[in-house]
C-alpha atoms as a PDB file:
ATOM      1  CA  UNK A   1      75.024  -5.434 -65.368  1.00  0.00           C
ATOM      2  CA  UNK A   2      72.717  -5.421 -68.405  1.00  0.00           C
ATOM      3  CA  UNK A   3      72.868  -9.410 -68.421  1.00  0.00           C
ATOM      4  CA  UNK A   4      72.558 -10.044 -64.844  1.00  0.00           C
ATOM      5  CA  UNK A   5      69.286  -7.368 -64.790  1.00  0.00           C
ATOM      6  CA  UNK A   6      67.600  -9.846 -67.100  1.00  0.00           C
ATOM      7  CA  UNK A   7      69.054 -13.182 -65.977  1.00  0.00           C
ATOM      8  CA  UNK A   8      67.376 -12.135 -62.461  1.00  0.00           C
ATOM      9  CA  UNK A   9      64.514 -11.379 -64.798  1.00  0.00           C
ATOM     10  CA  UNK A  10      64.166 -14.597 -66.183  1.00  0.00           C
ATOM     11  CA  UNK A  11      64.455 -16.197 -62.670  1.00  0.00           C
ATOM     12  CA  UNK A  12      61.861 -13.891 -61.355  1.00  0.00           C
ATOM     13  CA  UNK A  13      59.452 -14.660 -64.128  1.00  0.00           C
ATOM     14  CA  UNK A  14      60.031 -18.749 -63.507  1.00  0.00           C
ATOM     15  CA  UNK A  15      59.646 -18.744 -59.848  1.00  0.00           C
ATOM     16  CA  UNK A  16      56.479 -16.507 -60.177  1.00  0.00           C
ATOM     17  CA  UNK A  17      55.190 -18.623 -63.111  1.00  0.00           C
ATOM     18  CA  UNK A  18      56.124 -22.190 -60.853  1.00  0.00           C
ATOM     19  CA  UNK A  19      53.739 -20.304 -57.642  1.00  0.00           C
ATOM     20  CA  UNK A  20      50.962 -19.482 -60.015  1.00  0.00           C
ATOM     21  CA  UNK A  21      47.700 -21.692 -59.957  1.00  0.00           C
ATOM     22  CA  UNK A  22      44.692 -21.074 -62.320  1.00  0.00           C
ATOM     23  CA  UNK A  23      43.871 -18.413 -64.668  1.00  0.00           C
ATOM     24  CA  UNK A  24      40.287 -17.665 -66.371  1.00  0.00           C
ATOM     25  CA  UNK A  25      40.203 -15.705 -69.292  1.00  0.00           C
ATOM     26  CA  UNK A  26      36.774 -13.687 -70.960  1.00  0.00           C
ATOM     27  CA  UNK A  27      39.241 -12.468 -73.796  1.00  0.00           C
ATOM     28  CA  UNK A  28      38.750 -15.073 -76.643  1.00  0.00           C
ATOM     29  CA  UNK A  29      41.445 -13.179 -78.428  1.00  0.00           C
ATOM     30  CA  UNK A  30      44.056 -13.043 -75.449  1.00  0.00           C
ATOM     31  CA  UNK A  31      43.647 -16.480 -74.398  1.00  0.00           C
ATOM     32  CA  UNK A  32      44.285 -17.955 -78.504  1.00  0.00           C
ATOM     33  CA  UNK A  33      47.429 -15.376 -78.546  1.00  0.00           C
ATOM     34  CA  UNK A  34      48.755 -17.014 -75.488  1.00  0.00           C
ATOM     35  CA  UNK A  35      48.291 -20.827 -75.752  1.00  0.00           C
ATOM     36  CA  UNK A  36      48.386 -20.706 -79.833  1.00  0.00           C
ATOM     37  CA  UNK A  37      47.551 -24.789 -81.424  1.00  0.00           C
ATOM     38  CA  UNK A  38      44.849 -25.979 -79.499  1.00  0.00           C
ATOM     39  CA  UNK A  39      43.243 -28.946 -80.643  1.00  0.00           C
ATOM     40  CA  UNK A  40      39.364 -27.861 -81.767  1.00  0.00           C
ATOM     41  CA  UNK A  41      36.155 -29.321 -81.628  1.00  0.00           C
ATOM     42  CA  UNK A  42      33.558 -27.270 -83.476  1.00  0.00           C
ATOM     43  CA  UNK A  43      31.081 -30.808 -83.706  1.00  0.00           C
ATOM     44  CA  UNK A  44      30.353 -29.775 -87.263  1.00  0.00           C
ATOM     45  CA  UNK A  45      30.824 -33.370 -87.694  1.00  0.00           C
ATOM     46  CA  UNK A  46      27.192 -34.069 -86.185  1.00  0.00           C
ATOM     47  CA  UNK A  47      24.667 -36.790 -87.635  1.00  0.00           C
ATOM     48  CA  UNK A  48      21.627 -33.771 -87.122  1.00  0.00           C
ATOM     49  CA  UNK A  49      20.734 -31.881 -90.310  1.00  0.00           C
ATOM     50  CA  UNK A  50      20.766 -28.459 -90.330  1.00  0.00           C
ATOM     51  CA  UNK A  51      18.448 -26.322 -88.897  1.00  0.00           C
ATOM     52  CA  UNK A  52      17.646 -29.299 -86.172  1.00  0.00           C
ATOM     53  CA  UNK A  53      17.651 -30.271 -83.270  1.00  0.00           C
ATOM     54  CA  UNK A  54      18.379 -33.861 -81.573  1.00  0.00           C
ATOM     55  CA  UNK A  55      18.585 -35.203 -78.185  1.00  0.00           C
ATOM     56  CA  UNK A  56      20.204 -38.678 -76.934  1.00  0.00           C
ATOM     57  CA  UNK A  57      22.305 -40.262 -74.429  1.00  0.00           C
ATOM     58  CA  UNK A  58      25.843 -38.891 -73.281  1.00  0.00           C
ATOM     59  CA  UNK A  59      28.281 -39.009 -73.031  1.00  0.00           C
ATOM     60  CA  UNK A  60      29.351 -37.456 -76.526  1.00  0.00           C
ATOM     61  CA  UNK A  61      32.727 -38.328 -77.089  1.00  0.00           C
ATOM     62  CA  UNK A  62      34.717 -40.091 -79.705  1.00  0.00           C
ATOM     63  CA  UNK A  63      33.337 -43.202 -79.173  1.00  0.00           C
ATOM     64  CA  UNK A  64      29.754 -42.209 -79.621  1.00  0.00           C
ATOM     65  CA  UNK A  65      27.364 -43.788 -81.681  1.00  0.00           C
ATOM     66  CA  UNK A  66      24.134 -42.876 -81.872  1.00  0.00           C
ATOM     67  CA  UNK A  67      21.709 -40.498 -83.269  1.00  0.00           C
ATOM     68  CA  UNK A  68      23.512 -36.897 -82.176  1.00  0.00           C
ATOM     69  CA  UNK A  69      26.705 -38.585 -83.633  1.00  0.00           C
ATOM     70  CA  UNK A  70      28.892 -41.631 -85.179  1.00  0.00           C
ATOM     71  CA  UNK A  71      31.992 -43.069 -83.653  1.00  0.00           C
ATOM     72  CA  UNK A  72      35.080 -40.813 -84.695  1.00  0.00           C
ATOM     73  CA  UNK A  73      33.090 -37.493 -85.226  1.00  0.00           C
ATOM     74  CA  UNK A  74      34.541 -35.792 -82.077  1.00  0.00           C
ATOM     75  CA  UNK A  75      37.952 -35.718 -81.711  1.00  0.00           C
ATOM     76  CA  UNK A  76      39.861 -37.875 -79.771  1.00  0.00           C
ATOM     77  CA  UNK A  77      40.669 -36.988 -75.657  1.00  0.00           C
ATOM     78  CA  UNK A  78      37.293 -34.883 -74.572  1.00  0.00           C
ATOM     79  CA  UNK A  79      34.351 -35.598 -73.059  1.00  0.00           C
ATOM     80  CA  UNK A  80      30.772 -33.825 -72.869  1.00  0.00           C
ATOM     81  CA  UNK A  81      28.271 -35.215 -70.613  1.00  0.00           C
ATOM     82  CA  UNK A  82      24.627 -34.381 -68.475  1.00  0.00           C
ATOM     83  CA  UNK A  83      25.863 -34.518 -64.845  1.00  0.00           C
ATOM     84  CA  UNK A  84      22.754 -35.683 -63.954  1.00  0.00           C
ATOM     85  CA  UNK A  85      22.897 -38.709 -66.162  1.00  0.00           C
ATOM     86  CA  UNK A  86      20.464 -37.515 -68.941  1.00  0.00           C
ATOM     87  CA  UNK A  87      19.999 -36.953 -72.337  1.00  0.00           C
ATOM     88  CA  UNK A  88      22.612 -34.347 -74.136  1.00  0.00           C
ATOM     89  CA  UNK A  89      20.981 -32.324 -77.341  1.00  0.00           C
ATOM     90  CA  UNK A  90      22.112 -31.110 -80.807  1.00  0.00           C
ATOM     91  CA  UNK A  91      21.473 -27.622 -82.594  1.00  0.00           C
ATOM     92  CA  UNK A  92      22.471 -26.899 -85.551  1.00  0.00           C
ATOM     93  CA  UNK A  93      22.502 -23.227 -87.056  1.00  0.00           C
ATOM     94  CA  UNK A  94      19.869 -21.452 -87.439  1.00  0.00           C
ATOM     95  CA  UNK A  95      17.616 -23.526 -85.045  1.00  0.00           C
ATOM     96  CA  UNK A  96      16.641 -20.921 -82.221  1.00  0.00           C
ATOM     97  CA  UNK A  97      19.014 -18.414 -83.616  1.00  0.00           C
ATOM     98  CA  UNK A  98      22.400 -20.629 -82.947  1.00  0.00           C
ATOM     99  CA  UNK A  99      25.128 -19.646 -84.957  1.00  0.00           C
ATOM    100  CA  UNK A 100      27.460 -22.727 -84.402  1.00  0.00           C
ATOM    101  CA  UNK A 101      26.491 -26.388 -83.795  1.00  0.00           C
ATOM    102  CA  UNK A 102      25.745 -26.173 -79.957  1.00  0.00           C
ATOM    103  CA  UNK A 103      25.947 -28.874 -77.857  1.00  0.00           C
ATOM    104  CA  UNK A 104      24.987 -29.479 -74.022  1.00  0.00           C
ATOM    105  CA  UNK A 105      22.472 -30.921 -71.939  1.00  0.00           C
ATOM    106  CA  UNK A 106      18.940 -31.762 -72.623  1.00  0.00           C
ATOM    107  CA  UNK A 107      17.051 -30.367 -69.776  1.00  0.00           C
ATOM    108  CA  UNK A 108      16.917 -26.448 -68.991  1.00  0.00           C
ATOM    109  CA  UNK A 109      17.946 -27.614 -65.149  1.00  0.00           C
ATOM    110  CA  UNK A 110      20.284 -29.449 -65.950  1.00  0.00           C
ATOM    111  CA  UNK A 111      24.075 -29.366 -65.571  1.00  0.00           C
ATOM    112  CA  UNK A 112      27.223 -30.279 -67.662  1.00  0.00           C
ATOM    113  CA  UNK A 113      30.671 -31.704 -67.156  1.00  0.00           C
ATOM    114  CA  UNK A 114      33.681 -31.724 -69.865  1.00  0.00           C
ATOM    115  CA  UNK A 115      36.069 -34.651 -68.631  1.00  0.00           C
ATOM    116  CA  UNK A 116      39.099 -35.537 -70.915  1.00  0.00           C
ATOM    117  CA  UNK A 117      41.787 -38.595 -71.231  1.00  0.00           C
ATOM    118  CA  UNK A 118      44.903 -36.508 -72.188  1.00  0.00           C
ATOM    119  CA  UNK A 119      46.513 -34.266 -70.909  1.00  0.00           C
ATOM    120  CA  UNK A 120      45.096 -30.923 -70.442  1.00  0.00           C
ATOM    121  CA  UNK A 121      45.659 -27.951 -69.022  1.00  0.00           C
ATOM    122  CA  UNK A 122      44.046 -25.253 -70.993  1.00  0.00           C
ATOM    123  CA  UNK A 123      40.209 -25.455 -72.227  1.00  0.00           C
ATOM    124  CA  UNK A 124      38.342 -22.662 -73.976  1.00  0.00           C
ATOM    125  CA  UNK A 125      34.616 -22.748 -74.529  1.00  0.00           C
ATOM    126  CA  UNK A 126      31.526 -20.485 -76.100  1.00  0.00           C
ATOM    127  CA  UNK A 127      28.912 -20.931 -73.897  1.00  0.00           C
ATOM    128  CA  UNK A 128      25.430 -20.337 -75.658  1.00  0.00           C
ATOM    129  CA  UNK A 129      22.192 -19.638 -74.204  1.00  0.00           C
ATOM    130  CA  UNK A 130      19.632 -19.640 -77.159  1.00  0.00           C
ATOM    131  CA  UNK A 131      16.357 -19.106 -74.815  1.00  0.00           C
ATOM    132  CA  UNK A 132      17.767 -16.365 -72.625  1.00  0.00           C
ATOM    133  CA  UNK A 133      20.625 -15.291 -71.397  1.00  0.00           C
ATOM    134  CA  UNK A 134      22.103 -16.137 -67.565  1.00  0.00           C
ATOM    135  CA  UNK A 135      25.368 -17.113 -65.303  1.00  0.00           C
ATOM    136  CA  UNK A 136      26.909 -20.074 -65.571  1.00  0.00           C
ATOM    137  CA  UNK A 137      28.941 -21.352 -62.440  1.00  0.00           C
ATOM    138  CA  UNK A 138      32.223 -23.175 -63.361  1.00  0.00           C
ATOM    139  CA  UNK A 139      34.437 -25.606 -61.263  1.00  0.00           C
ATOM    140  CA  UNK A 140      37.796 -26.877 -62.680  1.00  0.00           C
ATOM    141  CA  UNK A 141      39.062 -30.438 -61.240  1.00  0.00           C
ATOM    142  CA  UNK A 142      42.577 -32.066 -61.029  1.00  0.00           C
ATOM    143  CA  UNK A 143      43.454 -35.490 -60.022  1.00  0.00           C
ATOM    144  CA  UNK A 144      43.848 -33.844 -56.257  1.00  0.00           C
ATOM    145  CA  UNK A 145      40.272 -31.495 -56.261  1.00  0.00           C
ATOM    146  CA  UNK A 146      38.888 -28.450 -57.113  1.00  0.00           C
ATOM    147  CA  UNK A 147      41.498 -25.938 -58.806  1.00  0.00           C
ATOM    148  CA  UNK A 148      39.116 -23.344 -58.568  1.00  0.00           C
ATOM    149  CA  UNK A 149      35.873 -21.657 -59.524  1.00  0.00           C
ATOM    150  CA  UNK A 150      34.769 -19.182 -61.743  1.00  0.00           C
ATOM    151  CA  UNK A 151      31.398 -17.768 -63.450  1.00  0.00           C
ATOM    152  CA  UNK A 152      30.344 -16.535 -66.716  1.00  0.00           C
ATOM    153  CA  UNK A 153      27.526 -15.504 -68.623  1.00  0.00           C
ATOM    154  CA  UNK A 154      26.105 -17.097 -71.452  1.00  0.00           C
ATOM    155  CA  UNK A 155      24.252 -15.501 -74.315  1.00  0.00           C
ATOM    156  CA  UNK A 156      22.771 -16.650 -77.629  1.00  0.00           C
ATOM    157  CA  UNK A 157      25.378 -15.498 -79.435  1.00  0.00           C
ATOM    158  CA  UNK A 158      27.731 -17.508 -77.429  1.00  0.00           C
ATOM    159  CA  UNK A 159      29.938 -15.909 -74.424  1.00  0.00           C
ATOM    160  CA  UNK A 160      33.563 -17.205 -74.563  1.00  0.00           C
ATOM    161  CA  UNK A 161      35.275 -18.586 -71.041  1.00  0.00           C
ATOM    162  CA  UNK A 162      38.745 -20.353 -71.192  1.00  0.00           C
ATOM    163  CA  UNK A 163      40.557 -21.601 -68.093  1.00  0.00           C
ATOM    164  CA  UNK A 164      44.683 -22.324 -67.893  1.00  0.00           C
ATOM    165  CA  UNK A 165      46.161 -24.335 -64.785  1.00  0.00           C
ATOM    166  CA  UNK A 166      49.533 -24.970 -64.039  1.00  0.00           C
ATOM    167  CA  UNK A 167      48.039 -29.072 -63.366  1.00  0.00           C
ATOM    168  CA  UNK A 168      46.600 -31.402 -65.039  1.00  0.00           C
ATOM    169  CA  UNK A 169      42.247 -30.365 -65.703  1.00  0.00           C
ATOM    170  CA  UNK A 170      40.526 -33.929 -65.685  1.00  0.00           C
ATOM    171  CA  UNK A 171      36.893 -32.472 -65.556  1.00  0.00           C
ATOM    172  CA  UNK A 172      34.743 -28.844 -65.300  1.00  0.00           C
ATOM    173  CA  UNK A 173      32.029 -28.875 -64.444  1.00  0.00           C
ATOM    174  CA  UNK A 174      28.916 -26.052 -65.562  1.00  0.00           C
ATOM    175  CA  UNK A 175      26.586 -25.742 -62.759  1.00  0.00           C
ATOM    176  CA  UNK A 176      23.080 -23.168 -63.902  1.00  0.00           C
ATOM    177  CA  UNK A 177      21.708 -21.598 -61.239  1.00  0.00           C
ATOM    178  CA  UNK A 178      18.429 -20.622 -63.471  1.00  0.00           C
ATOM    179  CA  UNK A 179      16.817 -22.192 -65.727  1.00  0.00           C
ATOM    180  CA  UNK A 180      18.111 -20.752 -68.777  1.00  0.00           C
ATOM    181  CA  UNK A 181      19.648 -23.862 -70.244  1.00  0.00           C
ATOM    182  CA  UNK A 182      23.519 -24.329 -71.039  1.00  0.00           C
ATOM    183  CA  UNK A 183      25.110 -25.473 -74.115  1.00  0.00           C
ATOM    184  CA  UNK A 184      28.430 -25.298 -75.594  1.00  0.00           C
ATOM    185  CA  UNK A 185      30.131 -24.534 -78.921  1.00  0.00           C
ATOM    186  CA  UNK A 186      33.591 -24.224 -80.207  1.00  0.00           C
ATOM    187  CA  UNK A 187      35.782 -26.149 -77.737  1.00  0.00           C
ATOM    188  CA  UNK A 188      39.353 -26.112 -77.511  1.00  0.00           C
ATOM    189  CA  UNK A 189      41.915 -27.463 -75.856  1.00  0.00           C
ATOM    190  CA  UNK A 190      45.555 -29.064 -75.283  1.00  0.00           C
ATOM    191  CA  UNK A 191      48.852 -28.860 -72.677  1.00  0.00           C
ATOM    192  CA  UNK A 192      50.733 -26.253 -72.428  1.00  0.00           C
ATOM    193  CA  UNK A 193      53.939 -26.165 -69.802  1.00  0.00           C
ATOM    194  CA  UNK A 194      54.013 -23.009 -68.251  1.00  0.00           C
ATOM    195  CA  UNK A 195      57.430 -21.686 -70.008  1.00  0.00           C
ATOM    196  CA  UNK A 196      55.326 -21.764 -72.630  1.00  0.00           C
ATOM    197  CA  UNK A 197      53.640 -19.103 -71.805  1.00  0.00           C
ATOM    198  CA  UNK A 198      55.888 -16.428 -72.154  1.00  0.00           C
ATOM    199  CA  UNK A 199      57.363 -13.998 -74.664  1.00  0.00           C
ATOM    200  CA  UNK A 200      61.394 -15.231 -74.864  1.00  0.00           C
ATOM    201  CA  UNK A 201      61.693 -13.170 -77.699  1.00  0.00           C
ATOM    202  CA  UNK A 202      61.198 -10.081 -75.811  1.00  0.00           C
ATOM    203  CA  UNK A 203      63.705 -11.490 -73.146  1.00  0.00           C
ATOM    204  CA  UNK A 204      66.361 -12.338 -75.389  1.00  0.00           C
ATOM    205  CA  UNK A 205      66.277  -8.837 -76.649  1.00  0.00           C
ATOM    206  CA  UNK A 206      67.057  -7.520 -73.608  1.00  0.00           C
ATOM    207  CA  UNK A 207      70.072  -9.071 -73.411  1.00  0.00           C
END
């Protein structure tokens, strides 16, 4: 009886985890525990000195090449762009109190979009507001639409916002009501199936 209470378990947990959609997580610390080897982009890797600050044309990927940063200096499969087709901008710490090299759109009204070209399903993001601090509404996109929305604040110290979905992310998009300017530090991301996220140890215990 002891098996079949946590075969049916097991079962349970799969057909609840296969229903499931999107997830948004505020808990930097819960959201590393549970989708552990993310690929990282911290842009330390910029061409901007420190204590700078440098603006040019998006979008800042890999391939870029340009005064913000050279080809090769952002990893490989993500994407950060203006969504209205402007300059993106460079700090680097201390400039205006930023703690990490921070990363985002020129303009104070303008918006941002992270695309990527692998597969991902889990992103995590500090979002940084060095002139003052505001809300930050998010949209996550999959091949078919909109997998949902979300908000967050956004401080100068950076306000961490991470997003899991059972498909495939191929863009977010940050949309700032005010004009408080968003930018970015500390990305990560990668694929993660959803047995993945799980505890089988504790399963097989039970056993």
């Amino acid at each position: 009886m002891k098996n079949l209470t946590a075969l049916m378990y097991v079962l349970l947990l799969g057909a609840c985890m296969a229903s499931a959609g999107t997830y948004f997580y505020s808990d930097q610390a819960l959201f590393e525990s549970l989708y552990p080897g993310l690929i990282k982009e911290d842009y330390s890797k910029t061409s901007v000195s420190p204590n700078g600050s440098e603006a040019d044309s998006g979008p800042f990927d890999s391939f870029t090449d340009n005064e913000c940063f050279l080809p090769d200096s952002i990893v490989e499969g993500i994407s950060l762009d203006n969504l209205e087709g402007n300059e993106n901008v460079v700090l680097t710490p201390p400039f205006m109190g930023v703690t990490s090299v921070t990363v985002g759109p020129n303009l104070f009204e303008d918006n941002a979009r992270y695309s990527f070209t692998v597969p991902v399903n889990v992103f995590g993001i500090e979002i940084v507001m060095p002139v003052a601090s505001g809300t930050v509404d998010i949209e996550v996109f999959g091949i078919g639409g909109s997998l949902g929305t979300s908000s967050s604040n956004g401080t100068l110290a950076g306000v961490f916002w991470g997003v899991y979905s059972d498909y495939d992310i191929i863009r977010i998009e940050f949309i700032e009501p005010i004009t408080s300017g968003e930018l970015f530090a500390n990305a990560q991301f990668g694929a993660f199936s959803a047995l993945e996220n799980t505890t089988w140890g504790s399963i097989k215990n039970s056993f």
